[in-house]
Protein backbone atom coordinates (compact mmCIF):
# COMPACT_ATOMS: atom_id res chain seq x y z
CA UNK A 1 42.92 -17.74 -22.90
CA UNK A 2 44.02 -16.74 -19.55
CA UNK A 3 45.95 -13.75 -18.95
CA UNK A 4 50.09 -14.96 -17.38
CA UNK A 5 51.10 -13.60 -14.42
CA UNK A 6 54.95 -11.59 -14.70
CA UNK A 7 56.08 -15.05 -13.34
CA UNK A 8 54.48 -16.83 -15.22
CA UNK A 9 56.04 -14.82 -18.43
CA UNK A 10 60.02 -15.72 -19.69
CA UNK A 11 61.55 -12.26 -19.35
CA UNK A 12 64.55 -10.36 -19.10
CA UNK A 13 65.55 -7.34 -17.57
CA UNK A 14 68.17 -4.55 -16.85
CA UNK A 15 67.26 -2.01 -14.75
CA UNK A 16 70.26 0.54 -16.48
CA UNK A 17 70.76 3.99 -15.37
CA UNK A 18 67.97 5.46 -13.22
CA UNK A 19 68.02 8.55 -15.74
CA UNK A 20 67.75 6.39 -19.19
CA UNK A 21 64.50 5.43 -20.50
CA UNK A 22 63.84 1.54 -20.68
CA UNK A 23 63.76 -0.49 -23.94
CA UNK A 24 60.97 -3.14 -24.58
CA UNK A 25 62.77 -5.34 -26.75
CA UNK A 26 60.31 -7.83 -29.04
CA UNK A 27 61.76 -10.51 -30.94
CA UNK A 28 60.51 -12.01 -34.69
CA UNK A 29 58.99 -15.36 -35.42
CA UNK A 30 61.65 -18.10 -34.56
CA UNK A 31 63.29 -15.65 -32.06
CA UNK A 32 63.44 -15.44 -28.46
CA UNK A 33 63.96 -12.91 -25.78
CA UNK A 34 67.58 -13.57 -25.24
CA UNK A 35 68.93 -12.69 -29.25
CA UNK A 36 67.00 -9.05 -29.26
CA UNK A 37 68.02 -7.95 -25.89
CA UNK A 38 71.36 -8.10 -27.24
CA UNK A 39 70.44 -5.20 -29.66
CA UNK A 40 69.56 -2.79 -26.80
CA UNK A 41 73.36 -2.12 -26.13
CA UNK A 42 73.60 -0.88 -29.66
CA UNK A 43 70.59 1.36 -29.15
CA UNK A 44 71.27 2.82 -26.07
CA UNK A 45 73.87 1.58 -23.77
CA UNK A 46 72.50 3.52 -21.07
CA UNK A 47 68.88 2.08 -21.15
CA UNK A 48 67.13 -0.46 -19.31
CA UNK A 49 65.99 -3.19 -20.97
CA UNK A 50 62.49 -5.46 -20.69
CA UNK A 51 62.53 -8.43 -23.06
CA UNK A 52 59.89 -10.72 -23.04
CA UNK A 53 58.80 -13.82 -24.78
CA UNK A 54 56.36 -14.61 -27.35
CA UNK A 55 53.72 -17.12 -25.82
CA UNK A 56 52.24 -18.46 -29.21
CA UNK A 57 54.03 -21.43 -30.77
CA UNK A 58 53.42 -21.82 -34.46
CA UNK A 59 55.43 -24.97 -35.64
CA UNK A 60 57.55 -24.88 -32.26
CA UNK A 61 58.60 -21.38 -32.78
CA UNK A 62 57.52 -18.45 -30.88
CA UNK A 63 54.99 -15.72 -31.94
CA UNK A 64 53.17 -12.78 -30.56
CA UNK A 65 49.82 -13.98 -31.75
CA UNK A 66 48.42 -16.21 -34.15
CA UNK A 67 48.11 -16.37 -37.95
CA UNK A 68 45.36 -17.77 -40.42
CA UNK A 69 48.06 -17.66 -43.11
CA UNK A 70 51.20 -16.45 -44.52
CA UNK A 71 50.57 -12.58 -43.53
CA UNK A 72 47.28 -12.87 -42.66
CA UNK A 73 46.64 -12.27 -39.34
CA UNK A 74 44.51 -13.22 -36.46
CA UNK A 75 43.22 -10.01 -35.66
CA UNK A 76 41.14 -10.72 -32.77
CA UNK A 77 44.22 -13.15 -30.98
CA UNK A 78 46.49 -9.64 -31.88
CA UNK A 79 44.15 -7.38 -30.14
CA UNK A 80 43.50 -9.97 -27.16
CA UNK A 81 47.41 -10.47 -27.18
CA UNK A 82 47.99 -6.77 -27.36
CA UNK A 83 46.25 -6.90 -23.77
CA UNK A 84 48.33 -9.25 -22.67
CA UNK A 85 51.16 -7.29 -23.57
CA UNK A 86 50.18 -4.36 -22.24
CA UNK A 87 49.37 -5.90 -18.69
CA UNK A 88 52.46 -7.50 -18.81
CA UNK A 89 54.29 -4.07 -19.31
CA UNK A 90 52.41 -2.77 -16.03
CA UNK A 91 53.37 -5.91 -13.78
CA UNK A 92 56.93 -4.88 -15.14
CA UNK A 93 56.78 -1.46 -14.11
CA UNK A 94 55.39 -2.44 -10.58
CA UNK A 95 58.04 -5.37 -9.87
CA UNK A 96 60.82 -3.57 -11.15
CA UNK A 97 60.05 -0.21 -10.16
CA UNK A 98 60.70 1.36 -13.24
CA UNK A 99 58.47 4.00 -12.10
CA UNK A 100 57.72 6.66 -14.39
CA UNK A 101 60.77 6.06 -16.97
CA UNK A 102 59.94 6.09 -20.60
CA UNK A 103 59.42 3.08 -22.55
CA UNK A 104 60.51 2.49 -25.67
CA UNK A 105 59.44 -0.76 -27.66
CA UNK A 106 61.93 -1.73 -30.42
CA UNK A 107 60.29 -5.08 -32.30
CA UNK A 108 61.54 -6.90 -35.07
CA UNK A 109 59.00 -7.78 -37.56
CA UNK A 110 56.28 -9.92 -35.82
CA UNK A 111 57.46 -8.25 -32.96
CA UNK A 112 57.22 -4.84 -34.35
CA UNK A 113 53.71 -6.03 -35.42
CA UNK A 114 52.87 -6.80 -31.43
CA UNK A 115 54.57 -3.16 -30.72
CA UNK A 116 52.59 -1.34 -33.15
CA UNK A 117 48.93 -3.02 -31.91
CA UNK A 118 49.79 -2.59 -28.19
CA UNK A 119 50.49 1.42 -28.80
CA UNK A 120 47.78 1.74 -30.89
CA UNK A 121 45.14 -0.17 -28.46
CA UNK A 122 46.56 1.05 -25.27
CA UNK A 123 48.54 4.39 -25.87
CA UNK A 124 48.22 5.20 -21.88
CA UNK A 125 50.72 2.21 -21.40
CA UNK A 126 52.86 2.42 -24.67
CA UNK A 127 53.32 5.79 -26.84
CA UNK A 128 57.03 5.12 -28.01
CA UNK A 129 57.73 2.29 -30.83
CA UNK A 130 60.20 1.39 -33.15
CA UNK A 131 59.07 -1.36 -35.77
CA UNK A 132 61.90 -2.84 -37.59
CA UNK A 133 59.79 -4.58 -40.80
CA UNK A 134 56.44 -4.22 -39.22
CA UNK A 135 53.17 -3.95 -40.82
CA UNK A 136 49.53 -2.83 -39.56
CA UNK A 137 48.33 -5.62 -37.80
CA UNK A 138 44.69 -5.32 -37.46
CA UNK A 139 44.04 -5.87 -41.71
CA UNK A 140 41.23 -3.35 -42.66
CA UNK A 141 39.86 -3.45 -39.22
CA UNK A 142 39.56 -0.14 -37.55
CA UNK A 143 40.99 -1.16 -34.48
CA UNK A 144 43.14 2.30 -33.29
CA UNK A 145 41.99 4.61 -30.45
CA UNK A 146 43.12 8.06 -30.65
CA UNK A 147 46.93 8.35 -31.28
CA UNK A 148 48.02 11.71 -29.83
CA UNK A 149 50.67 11.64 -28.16
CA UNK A 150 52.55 8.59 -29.90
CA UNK A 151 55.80 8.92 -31.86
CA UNK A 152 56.52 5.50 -34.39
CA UNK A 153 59.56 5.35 -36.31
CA UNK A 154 59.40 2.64 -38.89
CA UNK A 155 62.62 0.88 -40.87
CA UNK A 156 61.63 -1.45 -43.75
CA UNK A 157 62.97 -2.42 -46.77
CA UNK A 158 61.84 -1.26 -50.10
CA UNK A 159 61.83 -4.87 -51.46
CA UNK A 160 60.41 -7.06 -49.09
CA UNK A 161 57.79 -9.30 -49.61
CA UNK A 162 57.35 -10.09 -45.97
CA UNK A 163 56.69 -6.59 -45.02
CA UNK A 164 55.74 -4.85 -48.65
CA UNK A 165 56.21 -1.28 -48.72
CA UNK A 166 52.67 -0.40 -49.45
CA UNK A 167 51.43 -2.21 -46.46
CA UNK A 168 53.88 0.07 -44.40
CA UNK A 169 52.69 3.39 -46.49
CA UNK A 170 49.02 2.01 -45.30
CA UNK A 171 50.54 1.57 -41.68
CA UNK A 172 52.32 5.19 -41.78
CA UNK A 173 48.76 6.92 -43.19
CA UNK A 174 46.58 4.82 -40.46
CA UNK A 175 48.86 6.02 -37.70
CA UNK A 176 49.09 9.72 -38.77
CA UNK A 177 45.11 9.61 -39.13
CA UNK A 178 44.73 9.20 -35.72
CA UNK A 179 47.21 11.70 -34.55
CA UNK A 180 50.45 10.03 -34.08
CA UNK A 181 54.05 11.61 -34.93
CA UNK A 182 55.62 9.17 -36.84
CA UNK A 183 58.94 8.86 -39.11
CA UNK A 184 58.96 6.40 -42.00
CA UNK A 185 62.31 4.97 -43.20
CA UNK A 186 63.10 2.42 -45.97
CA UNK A 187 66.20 0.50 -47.28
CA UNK A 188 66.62 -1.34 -50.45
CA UNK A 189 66.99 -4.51 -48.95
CA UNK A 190 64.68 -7.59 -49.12
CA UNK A 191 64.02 -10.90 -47.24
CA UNK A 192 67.46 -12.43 -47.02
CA UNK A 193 68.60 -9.21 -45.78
CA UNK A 194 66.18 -7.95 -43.25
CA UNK A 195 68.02 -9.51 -40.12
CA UNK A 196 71.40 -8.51 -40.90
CA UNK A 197 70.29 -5.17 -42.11
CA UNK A 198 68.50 -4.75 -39.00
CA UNK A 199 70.80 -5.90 -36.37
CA UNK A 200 72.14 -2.70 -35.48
CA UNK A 201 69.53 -0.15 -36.53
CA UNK A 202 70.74 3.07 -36.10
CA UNK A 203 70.92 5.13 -32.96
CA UNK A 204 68.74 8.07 -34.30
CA UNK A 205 65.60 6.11 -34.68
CA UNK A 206 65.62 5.43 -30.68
CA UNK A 207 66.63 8.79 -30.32
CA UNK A 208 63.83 10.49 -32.03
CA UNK A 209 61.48 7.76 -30.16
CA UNK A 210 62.24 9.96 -26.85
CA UNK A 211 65.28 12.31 -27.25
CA UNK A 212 67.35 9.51 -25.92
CA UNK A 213 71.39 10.33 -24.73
CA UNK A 214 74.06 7.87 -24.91
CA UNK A 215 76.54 6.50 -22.14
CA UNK A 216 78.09 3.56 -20.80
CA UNK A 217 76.02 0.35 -20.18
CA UNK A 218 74.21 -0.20 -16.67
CA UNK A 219 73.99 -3.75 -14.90
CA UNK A 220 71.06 -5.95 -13.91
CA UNK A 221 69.41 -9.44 -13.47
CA UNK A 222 67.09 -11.81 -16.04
CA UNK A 223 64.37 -14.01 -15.47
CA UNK A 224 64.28 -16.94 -17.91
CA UNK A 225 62.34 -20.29 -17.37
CA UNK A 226 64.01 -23.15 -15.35
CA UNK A 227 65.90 -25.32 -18.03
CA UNK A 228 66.80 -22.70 -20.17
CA UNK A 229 69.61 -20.89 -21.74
CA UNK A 230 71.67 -18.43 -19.56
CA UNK A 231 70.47 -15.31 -20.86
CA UNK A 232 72.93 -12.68 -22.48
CA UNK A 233 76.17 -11.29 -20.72
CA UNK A 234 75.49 -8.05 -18.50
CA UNK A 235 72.63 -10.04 -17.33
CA UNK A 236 72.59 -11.76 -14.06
CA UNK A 237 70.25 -15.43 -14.02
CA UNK A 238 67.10 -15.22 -11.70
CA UNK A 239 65.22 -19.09 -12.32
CA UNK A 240 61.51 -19.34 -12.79
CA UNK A 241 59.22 -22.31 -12.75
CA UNK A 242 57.27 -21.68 -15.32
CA UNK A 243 57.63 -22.27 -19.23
CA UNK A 244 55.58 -20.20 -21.97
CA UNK A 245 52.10 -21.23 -22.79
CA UNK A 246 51.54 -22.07 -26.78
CA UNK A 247 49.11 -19.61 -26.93
């Protein structure tokens, strides 16, 4: 498995207001870069935001890494993937500039899942995360380096079975074990629920992620794959060559 290049990756990104931290937006299973960028102006109008693609295909729709089975996962394609991630995220910060801005991921359930292994793998390049119906991804593998220094806040539903609740109290205890700050919130939603319950999570779990401030929303340009969908309004179009690889 060869490591992309950032042009070689389907992004988007904002740059926002030079003061605002930048969210890392991760989409679920079936998702794409385009639908969760659109939650970043509920978040934080203010913000920049980085939205990548998943480059695993299971069944034609995009993942963050493999799985053996219905929520079992690959746990050495998550902690290779979680490289990826993380290299990607430091081509980003080069290309775009973004400097020394915080960066906050917010990930949606297999995205979450990609969040929470990149932070707790490779804290020097992400220590903020929000994991909307996330899980621990590494199964009883001790996978974490020391957490110090890293604030989770976690949003899951009480009832369901995608996600279960004690998975996430195992998640919450593995993360505070190795020295992260972390806030755990649940709802008593389930399955058919979890999207629509988590399209606008609210403000407050951003804002604990880094102390965030709200404003009005910045402008800025997206890179998506020749062939492609225009990507969401307040982004400007900027063509690549290249599609995703299937992982």
């Amino acid at each position: 498995m060869s490591s992309p290049t950032l042009p070689d990756w389907p992004h988007l990104f904002r740059p926002g207001e030079a003061d605002a931290p930048v969210l890392l937006t991760l989409h679920g299973t079936g998702g794409n870069e385009q639908e969760i960028a659109r939650l970043a102006s509920r978040l934080d109008p203010r913000a920049g935001v980085l939205s990548p693609r998943g480059r695993v295909r299971e069944q034609g729709m995009a993942r963050w890494f493999r799985r053996l089975s219905e929520g079992v996962f690959d746990v050495d394609d998550v902690v290779a993937r979680a490289g990826e991630l993380a290299g990607f995220i430091g081509a980003a910060r080069t290309h775009y500039a973004i400097g020394d801005r915080t960066l906050v991921a917010v990930g949606f359930s297999n995205g979450a899942n990609i969040a929470l292994a990149t932070a707790m793998l490779h804290p020097d390049v992400l220590s903020r995360v929000v994991a909307l119906s996330g899980m621990l991804p590494f199964a009883d593998r001790d996978e974490a380096v020391d957490l110090h220094g890293v604030h989770v806040t976690t949003l899951n539903g009480r009832e369901d079975p995608m996600a279960p609740i004690d998975s996430v109290v195992h998640l919450v205890t593995v993360l505070r074990a190795k020295g992260a700050d972390v806030d755990l919130t649940s709802e008593t939603v389930g399955t058919a629920s979890r999207r629509r319950t988590w399209s606008s999570p609210p403000r407050r779990c951003v804002r604990r992620a880094d102390h965030l401030q709200w404003g009005a929303p910045g402008h800025g340009v997206a890179a998506v794959p020749s062939g492609r969908s225009e990507p969401p309004e307040g982004f400007a179009s900027r063509k690549l060559s290249a599609t995703s690889s299937t992982g």
